[in-house]
PDB file of N, CA and C in Angstrom:
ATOM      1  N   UNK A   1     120.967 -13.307   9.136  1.00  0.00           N
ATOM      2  CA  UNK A   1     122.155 -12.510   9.365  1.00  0.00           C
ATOM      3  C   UNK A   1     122.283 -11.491   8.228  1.00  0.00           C
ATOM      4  N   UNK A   2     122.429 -10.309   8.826  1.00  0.00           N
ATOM      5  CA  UNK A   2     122.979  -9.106   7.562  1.00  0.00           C
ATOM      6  C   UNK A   2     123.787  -8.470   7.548  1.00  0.00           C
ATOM      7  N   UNK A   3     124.341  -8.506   6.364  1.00  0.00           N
ATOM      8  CA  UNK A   3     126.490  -8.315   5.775  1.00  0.00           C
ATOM      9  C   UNK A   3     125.892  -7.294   6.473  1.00  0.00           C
ATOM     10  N   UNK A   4     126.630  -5.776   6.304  1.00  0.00           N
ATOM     11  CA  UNK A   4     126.410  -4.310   6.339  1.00  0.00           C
ATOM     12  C   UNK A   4     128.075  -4.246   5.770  1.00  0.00           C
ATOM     13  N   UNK A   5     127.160  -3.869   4.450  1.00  0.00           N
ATOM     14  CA  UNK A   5     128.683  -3.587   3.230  1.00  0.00           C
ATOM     15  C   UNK A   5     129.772  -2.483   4.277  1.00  0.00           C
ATOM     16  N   UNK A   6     129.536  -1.470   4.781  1.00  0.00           N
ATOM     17  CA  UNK A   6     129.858  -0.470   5.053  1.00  0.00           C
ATOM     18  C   UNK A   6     131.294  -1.078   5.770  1.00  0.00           C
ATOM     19  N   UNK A   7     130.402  -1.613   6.663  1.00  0.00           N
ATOM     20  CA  UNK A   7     131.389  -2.228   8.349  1.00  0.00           C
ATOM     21  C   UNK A   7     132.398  -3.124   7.102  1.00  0.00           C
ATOM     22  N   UNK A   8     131.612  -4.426   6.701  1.00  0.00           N
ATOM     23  CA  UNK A   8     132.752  -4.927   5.565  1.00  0.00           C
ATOM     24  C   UNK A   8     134.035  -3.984   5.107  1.00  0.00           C
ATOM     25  N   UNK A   9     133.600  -3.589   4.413  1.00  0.00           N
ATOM     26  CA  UNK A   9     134.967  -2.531   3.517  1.00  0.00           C
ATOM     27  C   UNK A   9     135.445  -1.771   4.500  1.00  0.00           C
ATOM     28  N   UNK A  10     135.633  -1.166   5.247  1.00  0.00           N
ATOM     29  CA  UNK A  10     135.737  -0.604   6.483  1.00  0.00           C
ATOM     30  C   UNK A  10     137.250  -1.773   7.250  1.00  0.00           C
ATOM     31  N   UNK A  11     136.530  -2.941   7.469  1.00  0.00           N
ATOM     32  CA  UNK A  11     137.351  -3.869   8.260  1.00  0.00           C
ATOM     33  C   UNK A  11     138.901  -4.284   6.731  1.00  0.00           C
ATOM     34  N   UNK A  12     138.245  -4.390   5.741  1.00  0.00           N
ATOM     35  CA  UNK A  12     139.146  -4.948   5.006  1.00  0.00           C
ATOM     36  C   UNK A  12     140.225  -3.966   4.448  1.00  0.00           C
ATOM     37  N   UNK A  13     139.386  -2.594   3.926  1.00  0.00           N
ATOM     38  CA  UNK A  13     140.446  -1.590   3.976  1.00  0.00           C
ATOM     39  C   UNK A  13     141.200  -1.285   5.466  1.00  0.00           C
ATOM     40  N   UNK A  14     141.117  -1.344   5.844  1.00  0.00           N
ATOM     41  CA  UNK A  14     142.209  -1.748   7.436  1.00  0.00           C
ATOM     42  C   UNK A  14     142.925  -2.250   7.327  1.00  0.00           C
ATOM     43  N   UNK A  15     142.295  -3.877   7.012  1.00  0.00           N
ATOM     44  CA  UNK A  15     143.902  -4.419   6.974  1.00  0.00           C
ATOM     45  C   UNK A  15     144.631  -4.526   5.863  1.00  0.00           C
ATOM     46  N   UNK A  16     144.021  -4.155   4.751  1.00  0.00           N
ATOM     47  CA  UNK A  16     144.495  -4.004   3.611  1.00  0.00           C
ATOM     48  C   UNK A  16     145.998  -2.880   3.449  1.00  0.00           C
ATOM     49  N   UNK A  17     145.154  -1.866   4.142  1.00  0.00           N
ATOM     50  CA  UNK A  17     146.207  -0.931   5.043  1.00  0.00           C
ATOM     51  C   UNK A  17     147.296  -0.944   5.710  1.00  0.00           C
ATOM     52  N   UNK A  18     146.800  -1.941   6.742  1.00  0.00           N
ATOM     53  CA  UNK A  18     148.129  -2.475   7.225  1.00  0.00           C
ATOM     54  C   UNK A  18     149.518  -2.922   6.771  1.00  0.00           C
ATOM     55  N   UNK A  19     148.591  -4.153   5.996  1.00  0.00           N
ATOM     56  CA  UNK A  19     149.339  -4.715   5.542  1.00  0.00           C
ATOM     57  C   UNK A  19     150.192  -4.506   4.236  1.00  0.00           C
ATOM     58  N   UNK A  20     149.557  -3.006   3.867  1.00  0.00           N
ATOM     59  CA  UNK A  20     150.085  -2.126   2.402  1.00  0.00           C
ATOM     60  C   UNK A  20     151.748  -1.334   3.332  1.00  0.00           C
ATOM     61  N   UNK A  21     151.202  -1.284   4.301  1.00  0.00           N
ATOM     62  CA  UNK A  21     152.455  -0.610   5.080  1.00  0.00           C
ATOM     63  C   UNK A  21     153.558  -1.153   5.701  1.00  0.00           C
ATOM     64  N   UNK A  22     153.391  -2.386   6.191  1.00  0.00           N
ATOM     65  CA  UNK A  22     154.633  -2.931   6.175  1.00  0.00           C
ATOM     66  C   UNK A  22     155.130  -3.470   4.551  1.00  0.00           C
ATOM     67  N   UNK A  23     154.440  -3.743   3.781  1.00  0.00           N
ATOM     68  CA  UNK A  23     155.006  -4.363   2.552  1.00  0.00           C
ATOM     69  C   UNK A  23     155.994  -2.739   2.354  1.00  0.00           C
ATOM     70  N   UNK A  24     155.240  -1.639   2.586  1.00  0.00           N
ATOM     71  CA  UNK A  24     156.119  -0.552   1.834  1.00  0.00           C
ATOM     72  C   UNK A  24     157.357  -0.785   3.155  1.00  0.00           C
ATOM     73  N   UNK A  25     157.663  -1.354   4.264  1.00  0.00           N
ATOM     74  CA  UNK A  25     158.890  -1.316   4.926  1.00  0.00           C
ATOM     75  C   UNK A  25     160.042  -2.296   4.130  1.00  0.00           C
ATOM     76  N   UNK A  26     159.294  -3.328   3.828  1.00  0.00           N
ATOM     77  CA  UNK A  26     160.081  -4.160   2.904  1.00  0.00           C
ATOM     78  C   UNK A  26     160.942  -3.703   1.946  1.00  0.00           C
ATOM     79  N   UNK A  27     159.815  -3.177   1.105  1.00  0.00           N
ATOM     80  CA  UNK A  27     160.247  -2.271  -0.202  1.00  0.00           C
ATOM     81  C   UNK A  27     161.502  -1.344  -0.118  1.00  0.00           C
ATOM     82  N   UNK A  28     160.694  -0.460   1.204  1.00  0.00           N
ATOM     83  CA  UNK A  28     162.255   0.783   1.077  1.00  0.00           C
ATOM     84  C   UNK A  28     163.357   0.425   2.429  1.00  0.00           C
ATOM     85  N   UNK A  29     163.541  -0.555   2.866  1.00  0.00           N
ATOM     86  CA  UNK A  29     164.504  -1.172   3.563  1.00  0.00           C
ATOM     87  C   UNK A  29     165.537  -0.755   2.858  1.00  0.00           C
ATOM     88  N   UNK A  30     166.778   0.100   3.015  1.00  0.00           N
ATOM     89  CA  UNK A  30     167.640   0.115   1.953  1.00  0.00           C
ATOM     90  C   UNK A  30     168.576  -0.798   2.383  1.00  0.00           C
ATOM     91  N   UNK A  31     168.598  -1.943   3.364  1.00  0.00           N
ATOM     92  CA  UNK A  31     169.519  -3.090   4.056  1.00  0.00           C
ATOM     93  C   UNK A  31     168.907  -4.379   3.436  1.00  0.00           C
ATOM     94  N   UNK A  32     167.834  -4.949   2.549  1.00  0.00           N
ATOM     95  CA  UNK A  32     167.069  -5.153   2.323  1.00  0.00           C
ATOM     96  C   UNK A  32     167.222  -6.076   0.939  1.00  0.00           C
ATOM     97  N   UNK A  33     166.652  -7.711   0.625  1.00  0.00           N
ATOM     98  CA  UNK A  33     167.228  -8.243  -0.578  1.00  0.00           C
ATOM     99  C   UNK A  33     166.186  -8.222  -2.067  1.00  0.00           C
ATOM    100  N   UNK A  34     167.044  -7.677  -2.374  1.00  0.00           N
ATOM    101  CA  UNK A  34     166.513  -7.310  -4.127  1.00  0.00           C
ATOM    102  C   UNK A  34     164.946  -8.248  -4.496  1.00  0.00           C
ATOM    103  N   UNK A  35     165.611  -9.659  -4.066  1.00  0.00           N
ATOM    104  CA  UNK A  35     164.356 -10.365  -4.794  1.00  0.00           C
ATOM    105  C   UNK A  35     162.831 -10.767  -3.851  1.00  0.00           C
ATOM    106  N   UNK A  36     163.333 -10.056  -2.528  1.00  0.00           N
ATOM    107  CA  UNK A  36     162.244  -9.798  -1.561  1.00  0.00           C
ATOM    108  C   UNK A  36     161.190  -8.547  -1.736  1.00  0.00           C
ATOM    109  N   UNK A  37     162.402  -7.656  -2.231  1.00  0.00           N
ATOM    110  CA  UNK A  37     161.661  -6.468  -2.463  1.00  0.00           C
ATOM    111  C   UNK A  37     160.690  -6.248  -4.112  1.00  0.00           C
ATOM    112  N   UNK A  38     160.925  -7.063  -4.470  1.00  0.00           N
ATOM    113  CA  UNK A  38     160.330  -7.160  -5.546  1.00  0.00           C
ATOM    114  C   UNK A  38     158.753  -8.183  -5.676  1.00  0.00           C
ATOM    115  N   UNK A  39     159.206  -9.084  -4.984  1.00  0.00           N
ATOM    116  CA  UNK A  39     157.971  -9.922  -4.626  1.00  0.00           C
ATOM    117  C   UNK A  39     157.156  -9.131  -3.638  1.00  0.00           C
ATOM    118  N   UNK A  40     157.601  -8.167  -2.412  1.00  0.00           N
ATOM    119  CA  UNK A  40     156.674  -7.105  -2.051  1.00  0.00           C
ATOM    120  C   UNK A  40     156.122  -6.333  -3.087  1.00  0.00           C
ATOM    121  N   UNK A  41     157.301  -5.854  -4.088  1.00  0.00           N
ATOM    122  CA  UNK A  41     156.138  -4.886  -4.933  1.00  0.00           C
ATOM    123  C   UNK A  41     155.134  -5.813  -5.388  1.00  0.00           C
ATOM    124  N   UNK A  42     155.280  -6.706  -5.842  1.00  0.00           N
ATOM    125  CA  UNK A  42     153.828  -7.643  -6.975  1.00  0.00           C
ATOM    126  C   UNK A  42     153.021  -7.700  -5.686  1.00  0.00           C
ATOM    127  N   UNK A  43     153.018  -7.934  -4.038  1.00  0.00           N
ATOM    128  CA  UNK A  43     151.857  -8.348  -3.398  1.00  0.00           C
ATOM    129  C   UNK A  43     151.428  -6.618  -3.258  1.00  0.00           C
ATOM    130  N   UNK A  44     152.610  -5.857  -2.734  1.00  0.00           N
ATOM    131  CA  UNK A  44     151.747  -4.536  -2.571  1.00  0.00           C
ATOM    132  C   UNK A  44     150.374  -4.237  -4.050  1.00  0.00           C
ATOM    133  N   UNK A  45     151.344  -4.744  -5.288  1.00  0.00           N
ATOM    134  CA  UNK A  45     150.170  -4.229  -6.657  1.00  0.00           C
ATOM    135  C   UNK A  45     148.792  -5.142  -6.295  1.00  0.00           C
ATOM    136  N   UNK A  46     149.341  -6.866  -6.057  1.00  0.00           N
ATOM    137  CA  UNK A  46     148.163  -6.899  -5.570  1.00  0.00           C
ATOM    138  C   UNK A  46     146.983  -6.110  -4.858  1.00  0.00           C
ATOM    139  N   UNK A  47     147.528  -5.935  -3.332  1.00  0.00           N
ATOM    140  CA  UNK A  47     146.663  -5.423  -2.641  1.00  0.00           C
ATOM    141  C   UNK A  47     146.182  -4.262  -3.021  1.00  0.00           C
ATOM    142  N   UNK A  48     146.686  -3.378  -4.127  1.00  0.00           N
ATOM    143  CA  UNK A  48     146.015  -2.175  -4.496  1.00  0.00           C
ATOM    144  C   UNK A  48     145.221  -2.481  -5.143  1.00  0.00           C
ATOM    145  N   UNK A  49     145.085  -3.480  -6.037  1.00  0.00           N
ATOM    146  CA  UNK A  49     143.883  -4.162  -6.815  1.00  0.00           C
ATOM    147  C   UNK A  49     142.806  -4.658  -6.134  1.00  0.00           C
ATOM    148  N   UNK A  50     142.961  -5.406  -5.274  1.00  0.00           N
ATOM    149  CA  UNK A  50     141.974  -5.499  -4.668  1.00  0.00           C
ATOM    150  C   UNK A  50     141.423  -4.698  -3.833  1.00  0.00           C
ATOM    151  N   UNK A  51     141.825  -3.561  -3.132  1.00  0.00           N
ATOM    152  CA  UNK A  51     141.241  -2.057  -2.541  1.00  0.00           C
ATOM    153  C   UNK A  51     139.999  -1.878  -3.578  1.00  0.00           C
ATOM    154  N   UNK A  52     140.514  -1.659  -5.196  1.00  0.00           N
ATOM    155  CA  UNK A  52     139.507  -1.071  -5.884  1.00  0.00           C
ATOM    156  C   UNK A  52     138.517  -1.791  -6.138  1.00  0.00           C
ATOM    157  N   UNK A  53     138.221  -3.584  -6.433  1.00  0.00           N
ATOM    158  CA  UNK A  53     137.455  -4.924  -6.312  1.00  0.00           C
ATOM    159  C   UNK A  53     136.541  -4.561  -5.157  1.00  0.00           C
ATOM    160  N   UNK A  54     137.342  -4.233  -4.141  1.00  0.00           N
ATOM    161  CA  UNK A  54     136.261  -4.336  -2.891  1.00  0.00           C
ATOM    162  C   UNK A  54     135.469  -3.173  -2.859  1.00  0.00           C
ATOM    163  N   UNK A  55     136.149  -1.775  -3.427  1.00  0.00           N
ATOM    164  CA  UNK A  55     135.104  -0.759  -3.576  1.00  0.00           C
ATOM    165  C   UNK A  55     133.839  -1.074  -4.122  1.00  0.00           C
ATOM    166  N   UNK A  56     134.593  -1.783  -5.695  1.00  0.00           N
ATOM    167  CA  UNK A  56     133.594  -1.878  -6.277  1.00  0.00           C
ATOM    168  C   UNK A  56     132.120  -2.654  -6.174  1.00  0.00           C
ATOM    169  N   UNK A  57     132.454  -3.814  -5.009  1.00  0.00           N
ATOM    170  CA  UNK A  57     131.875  -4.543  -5.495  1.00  0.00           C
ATOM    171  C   UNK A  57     130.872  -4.265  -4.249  1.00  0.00           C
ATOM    172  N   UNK A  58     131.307  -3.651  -2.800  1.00  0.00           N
ATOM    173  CA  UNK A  58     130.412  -3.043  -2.067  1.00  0.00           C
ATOM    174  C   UNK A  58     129.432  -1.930  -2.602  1.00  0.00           C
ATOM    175  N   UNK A  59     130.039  -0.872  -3.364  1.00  0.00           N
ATOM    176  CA  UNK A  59     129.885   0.005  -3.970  1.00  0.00           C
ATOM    177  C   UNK A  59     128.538  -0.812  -5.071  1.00  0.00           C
ATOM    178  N   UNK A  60     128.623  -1.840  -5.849  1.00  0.00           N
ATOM    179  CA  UNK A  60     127.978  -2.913  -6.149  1.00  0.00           C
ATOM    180  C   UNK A  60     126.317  -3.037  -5.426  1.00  0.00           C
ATOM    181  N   UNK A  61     127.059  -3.666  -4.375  1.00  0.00           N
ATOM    182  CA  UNK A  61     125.643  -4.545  -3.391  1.00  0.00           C
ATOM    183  C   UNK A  61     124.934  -3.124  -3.399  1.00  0.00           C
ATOM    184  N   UNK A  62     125.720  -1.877  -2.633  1.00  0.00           N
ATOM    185  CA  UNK A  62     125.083  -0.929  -2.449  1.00  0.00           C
ATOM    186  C   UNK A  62     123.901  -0.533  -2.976  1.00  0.00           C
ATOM    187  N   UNK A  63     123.960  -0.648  -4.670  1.00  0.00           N
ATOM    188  CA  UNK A  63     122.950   0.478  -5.377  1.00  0.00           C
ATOM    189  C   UNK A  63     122.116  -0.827  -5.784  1.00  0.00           C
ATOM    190  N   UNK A  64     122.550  -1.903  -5.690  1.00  0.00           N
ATOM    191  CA  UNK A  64     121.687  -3.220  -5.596  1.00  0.00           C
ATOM    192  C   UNK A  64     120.363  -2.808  -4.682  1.00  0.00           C
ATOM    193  N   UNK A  65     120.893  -3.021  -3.550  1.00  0.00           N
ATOM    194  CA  UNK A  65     120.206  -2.920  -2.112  1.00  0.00           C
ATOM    195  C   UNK A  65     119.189  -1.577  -2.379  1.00  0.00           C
ATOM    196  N   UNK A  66     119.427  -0.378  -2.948  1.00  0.00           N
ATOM    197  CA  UNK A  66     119.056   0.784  -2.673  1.00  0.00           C
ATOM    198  C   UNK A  66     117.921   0.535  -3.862  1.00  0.00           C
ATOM    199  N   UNK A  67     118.259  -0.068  -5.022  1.00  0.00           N
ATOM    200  CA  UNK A  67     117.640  -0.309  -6.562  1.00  0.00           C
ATOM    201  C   UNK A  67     116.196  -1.402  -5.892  1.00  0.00           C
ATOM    202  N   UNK A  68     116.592  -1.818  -5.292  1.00  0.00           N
ATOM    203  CA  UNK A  68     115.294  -2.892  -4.688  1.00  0.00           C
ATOM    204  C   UNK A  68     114.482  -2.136  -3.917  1.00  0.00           C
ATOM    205  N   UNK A  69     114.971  -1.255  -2.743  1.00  0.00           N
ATOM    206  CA  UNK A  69     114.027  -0.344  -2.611  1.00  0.00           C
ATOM    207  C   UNK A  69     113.419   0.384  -3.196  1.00  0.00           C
ATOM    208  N   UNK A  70     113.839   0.639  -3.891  1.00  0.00           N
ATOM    209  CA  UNK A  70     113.016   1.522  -4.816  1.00  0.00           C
ATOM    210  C   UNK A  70     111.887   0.959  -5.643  1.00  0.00           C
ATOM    211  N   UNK A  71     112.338  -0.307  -6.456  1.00  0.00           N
ATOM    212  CA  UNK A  71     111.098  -0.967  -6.459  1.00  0.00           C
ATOM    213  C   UNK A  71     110.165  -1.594  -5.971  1.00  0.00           C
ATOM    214  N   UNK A  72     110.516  -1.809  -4.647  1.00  0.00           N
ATOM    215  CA  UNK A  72     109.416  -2.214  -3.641  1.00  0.00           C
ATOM    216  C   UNK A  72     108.849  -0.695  -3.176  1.00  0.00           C
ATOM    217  N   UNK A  73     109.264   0.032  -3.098  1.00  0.00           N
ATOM    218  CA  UNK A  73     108.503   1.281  -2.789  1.00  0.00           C
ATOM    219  C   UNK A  73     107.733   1.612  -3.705  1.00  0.00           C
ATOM    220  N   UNK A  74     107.954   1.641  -5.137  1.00  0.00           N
ATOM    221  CA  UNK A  74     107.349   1.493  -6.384  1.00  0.00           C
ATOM    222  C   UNK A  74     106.121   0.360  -6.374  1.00  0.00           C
ATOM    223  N   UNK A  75     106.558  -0.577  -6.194  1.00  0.00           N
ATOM    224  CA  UNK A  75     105.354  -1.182  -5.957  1.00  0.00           C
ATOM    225  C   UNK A  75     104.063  -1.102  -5.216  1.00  0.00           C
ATOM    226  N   UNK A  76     104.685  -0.925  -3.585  1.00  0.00           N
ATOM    227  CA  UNK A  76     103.729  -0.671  -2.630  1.00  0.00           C
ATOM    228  C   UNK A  76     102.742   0.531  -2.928  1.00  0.00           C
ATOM    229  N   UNK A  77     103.516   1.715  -3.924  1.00  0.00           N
ATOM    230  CA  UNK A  77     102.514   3.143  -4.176  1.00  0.00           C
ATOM    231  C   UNK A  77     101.398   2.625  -5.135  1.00  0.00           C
ATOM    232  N   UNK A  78     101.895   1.860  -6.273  1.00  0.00           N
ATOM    233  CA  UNK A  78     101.330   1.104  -7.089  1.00  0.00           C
ATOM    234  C   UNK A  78      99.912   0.674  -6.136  1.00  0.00           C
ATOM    235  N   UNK A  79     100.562  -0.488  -6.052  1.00  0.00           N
ATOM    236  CA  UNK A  79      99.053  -0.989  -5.139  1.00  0.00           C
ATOM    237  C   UNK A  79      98.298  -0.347  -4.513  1.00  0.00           C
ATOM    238  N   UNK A  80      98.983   0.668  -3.308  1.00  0.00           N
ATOM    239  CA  UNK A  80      97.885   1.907  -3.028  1.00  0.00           C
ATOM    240  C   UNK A  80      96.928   2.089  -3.328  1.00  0.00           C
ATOM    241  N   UNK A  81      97.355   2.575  -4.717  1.00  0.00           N
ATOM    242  CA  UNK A  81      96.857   3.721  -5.797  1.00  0.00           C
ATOM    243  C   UNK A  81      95.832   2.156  -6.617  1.00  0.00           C
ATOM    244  N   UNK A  82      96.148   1.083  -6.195  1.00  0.00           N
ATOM    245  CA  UNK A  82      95.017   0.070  -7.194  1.00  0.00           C
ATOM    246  C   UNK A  82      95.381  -0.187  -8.330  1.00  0.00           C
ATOM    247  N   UNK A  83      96.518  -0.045  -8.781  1.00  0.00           N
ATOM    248  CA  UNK A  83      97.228  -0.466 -10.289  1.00  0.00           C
ATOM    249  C   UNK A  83      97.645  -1.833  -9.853  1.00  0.00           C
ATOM    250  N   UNK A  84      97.573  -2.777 -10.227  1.00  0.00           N
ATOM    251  CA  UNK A  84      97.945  -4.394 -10.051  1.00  0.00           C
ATOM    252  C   UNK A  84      99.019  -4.815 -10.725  1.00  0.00           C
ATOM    253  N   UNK A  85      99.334  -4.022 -11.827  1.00  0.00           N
ATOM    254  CA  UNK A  85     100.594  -4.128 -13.070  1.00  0.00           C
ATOM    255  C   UNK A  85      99.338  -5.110 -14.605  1.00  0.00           C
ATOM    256  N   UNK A  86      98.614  -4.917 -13.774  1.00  0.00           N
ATOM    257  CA  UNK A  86      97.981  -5.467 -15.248  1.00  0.00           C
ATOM    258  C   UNK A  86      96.626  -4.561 -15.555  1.00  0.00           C
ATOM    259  N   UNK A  87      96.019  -4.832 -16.992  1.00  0.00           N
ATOM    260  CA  UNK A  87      94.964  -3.721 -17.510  1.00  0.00           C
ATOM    261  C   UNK A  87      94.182  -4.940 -17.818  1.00  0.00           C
ATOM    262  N   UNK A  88      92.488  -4.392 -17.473  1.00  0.00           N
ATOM    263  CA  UNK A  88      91.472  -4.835 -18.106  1.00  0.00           C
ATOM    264  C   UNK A  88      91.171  -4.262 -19.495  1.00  0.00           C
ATOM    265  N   UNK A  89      90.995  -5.159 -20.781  1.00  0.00           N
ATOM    266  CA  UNK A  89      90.350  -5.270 -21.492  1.00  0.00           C
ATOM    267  C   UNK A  89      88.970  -5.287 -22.124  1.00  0.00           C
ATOM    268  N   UNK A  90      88.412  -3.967 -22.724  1.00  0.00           N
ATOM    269  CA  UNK A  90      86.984  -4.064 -22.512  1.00  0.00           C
ATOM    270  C   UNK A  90      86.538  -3.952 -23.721  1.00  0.00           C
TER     271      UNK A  90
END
């Protein structure tokens, strides 16, 4: 099975979204109780924290994923070309 970071962050900023938007109904309810609206702000700060976690950490796998290609492409030219990663001694 393979994640695909993209679709990931994609689905979570969604609901992250969502759910950033009703917390802001909470918030500016002006009918609305003080110590509700305050425990919305700490989950809304949450969820903005974690928006940037999940960038990062897709953002992460990403250059992971891309960094391995590269050395397997690196490699494969290598071999091509008959370099083994090691030198004879003569």
């Amino acid at each position: 099975m393979r994640i695909d970071p993209r679709r990931k962050r994609a689905k979570y900023v969604a609901r992250l979204e969502a759910l950033m938007g009703e917390l802001d109904g909470v918030i500016s309810d002006p009918s609305g109780y003080g110590d509700l609206q305050v425990r919305a702000m700490n989950t809304l700060i949450g969820a903005i924290r974690m928006c940037y976690r999940i960038v990062v950490d897709v953002d992460v796998e990403r250059l992971e994923v891309e960094l391995a290609g590269l050395k397997e492409e690196n490699r494969r030219r290598k071999e091509a070309r008959g370099e083994l990663g090691y030198e004879v001694e003569g």
